[in-house]
Protein backbone atom coordinates (compact mmCIF):
# COMPACT_ATOMS: atom_id res chain seq x y z
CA UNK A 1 11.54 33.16 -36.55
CA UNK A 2 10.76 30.56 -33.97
CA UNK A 3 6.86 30.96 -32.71
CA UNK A 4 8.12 30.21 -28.98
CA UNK A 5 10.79 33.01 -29.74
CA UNK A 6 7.74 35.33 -30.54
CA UNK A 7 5.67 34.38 -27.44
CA UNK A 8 8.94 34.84 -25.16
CA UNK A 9 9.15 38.28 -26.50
CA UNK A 10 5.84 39.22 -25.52
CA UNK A 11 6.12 37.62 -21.90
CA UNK A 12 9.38 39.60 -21.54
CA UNK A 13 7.54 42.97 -22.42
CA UNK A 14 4.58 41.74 -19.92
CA UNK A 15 7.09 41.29 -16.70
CA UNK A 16 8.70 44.78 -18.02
CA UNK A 17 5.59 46.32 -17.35
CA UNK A 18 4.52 44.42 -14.44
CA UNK A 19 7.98 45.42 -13.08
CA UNK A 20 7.35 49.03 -14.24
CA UNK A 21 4.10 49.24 -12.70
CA UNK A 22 5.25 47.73 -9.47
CA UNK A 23 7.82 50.61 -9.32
CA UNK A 24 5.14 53.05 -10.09
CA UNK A 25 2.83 52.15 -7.15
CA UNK A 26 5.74 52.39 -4.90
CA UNK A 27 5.98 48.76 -4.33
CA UNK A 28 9.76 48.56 -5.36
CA UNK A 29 12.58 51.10 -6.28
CA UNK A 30 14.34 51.36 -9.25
CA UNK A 31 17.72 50.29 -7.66
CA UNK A 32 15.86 47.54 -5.54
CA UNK A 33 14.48 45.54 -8.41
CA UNK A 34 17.68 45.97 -10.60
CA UNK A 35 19.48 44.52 -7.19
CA UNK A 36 17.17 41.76 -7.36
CA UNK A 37 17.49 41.23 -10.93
CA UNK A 38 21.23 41.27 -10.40
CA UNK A 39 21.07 38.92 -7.95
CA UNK A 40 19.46 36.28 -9.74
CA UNK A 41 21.87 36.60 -12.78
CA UNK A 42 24.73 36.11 -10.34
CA UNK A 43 22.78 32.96 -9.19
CA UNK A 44 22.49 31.78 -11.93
CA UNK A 45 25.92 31.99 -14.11
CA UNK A 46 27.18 30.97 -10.36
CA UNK A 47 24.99 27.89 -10.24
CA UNK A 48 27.82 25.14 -9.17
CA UNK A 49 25.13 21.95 -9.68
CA UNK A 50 25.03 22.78 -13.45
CA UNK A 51 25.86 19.73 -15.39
CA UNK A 52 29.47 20.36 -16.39
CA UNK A 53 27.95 19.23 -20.18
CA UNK A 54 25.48 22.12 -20.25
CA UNK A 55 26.76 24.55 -22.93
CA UNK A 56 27.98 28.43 -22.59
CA UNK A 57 25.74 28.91 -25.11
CA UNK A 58 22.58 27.32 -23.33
CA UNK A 59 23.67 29.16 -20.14
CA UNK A 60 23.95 32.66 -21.70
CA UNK A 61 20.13 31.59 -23.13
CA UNK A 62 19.02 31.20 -19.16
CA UNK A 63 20.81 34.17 -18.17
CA UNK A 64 18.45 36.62 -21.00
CA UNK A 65 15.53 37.11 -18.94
CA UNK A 66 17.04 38.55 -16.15
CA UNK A 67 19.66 40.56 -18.30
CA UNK A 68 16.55 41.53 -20.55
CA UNK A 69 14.55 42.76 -17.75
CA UNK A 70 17.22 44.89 -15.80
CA UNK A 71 17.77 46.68 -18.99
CA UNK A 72 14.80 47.55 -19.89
CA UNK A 73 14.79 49.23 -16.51
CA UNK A 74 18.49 50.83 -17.36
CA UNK A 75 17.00 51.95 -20.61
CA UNK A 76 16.39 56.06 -20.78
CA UNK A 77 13.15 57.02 -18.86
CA UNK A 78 11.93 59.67 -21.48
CA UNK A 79 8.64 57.92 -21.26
CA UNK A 80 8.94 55.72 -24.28
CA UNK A 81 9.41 51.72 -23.46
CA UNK A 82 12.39 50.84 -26.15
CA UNK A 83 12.19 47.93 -28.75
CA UNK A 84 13.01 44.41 -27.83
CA UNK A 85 16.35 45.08 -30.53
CA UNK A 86 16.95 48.31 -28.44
CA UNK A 87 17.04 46.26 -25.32
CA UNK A 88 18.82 43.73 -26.80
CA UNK A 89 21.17 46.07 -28.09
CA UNK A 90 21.59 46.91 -24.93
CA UNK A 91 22.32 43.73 -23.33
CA UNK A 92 25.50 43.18 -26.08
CA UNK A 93 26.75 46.68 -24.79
CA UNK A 94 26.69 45.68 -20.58
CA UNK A 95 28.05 41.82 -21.51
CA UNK A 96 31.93 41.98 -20.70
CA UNK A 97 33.83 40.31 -24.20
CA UNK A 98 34.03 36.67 -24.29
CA UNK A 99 38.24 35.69 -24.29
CA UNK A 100 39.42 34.10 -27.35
CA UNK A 101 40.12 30.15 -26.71
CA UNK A 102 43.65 29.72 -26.79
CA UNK A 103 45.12 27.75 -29.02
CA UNK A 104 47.41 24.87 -27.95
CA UNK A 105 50.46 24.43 -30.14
């Protein structure tokens, strides 16, 4: 694996519990932070300046960190913080199907 891949894991897991602790101290709700997270995932997939060239692929890639992070909020609050596969995991369950290119005959 990809050293940069490695350090992005750990920075995601640092905002997680920067976000958690922000929560914690009353700072933000639950809801409010998974509003803002929201919001900037809309922004982004939404973003009509994107360079028509820029791959699905690379914009699904920008769209991780937010997904990441409102997940790991959505994740079960049984006290345990899951695995970055867990939260992962769940981030494949809340993305709607990608549609099959159609084929021209």
């Amino acid at each position: 694996m990809n050293t940069a891949n490695l350090q992005l894991e750990g920075v995601y897991f640092v905002l997680s519990a920067l976000i958690d602790a922000l929560i914690a101290k009353g700072v933000f709700q639950k809801p409010d932070m998974i509003a803002i997270l929201s919001e900037v995932e809309r922004r982004i997939g939404a973003d009509a300046s994107r360079p028509a060239e820029i791959r699905d692929a690379n914009v699904e890639a920008t769209l991780f960190p937010a997904r990441f992070l409102t997940s790991a909020l959505r994740a079960p609050a049984d006290g345990t913080k899951p695995s970055f596969a867990a939260v992962v995991s769940l981030i494949k369950n809340r993305r709607p199907p990608q549609e099959e290119p159609t084929v021209s005959p």
